[in-house]
Protein backbone atom coordinates (compact mmCIF):
# COMPACT_ATOMS: atom_id res chain seq x y z
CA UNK A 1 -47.93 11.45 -134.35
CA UNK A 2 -48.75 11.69 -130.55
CA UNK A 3 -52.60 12.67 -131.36
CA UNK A 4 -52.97 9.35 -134.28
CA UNK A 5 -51.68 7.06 -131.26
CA UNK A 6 -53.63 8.22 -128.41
CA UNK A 7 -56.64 7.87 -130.96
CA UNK A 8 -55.39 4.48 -131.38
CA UNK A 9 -55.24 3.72 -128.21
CA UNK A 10 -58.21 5.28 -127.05
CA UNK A 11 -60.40 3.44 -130.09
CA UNK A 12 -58.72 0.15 -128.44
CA UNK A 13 -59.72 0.66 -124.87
CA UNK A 14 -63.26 1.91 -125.93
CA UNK A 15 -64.12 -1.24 -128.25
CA UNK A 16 -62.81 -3.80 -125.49
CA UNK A 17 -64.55 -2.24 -123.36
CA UNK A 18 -68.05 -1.80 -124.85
CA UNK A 19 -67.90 -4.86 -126.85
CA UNK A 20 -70.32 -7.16 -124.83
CA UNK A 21 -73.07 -4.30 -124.36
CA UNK A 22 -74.96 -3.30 -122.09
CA UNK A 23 -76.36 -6.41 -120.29
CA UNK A 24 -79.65 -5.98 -118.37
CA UNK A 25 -79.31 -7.02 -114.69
CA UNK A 26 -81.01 -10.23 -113.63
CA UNK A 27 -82.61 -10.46 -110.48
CA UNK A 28 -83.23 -13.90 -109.18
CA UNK A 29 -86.37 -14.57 -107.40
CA UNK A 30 -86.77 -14.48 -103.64
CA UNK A 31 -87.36 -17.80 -102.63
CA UNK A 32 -90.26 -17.91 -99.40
CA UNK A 33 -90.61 -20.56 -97.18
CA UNK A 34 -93.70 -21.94 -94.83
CA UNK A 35 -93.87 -23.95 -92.07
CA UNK A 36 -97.05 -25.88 -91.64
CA UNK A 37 -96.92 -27.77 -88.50
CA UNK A 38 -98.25 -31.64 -89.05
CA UNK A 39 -101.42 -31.16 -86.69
CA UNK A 40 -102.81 -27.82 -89.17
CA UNK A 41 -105.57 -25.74 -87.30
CA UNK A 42 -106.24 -28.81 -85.18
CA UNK A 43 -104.82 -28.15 -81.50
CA UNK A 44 -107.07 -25.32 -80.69
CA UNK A 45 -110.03 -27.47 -81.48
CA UNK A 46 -108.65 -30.69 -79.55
CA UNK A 47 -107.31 -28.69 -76.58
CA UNK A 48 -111.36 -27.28 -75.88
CA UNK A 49 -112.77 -31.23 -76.47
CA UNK A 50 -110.42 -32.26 -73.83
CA UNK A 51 -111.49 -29.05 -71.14
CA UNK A 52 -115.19 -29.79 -72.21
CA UNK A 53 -114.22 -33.91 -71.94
CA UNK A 54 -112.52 -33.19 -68.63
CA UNK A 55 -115.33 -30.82 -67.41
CA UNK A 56 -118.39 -33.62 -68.15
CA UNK A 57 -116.56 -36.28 -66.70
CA UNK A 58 -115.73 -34.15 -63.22
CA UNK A 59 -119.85 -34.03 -63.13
């Protein structure tokens, strides 16, 4: 009688605990942010008109 109600028991625990599946993970996607400053590639540019500017002008 002991070895019918372990079964039992057993057989319970086992089909609660299997009864979703196996569920594949899901990974969410990493999320990557850029900064772009509001002037672009234009500084660089704008900083050597101003020496060349400044450099005329001191002729």
């Amino acid at each position: 009688m002991k070895k019918i109600a372990l079964a039992a028991v057993l057989s319970l625990a086992a089909s609660s605990a299997f009864a979703g599946g196996a569920a594949t993970p899901t990974v969410a996607p990493e999320v990557t942010a850029t900064t772009s400053s509001s002037a672009g590639g234009m500084v660089v540019p704008l900083l050597l008109l101003l020496v060349v500017a400044a450099v005329a002008s001191s002729n």
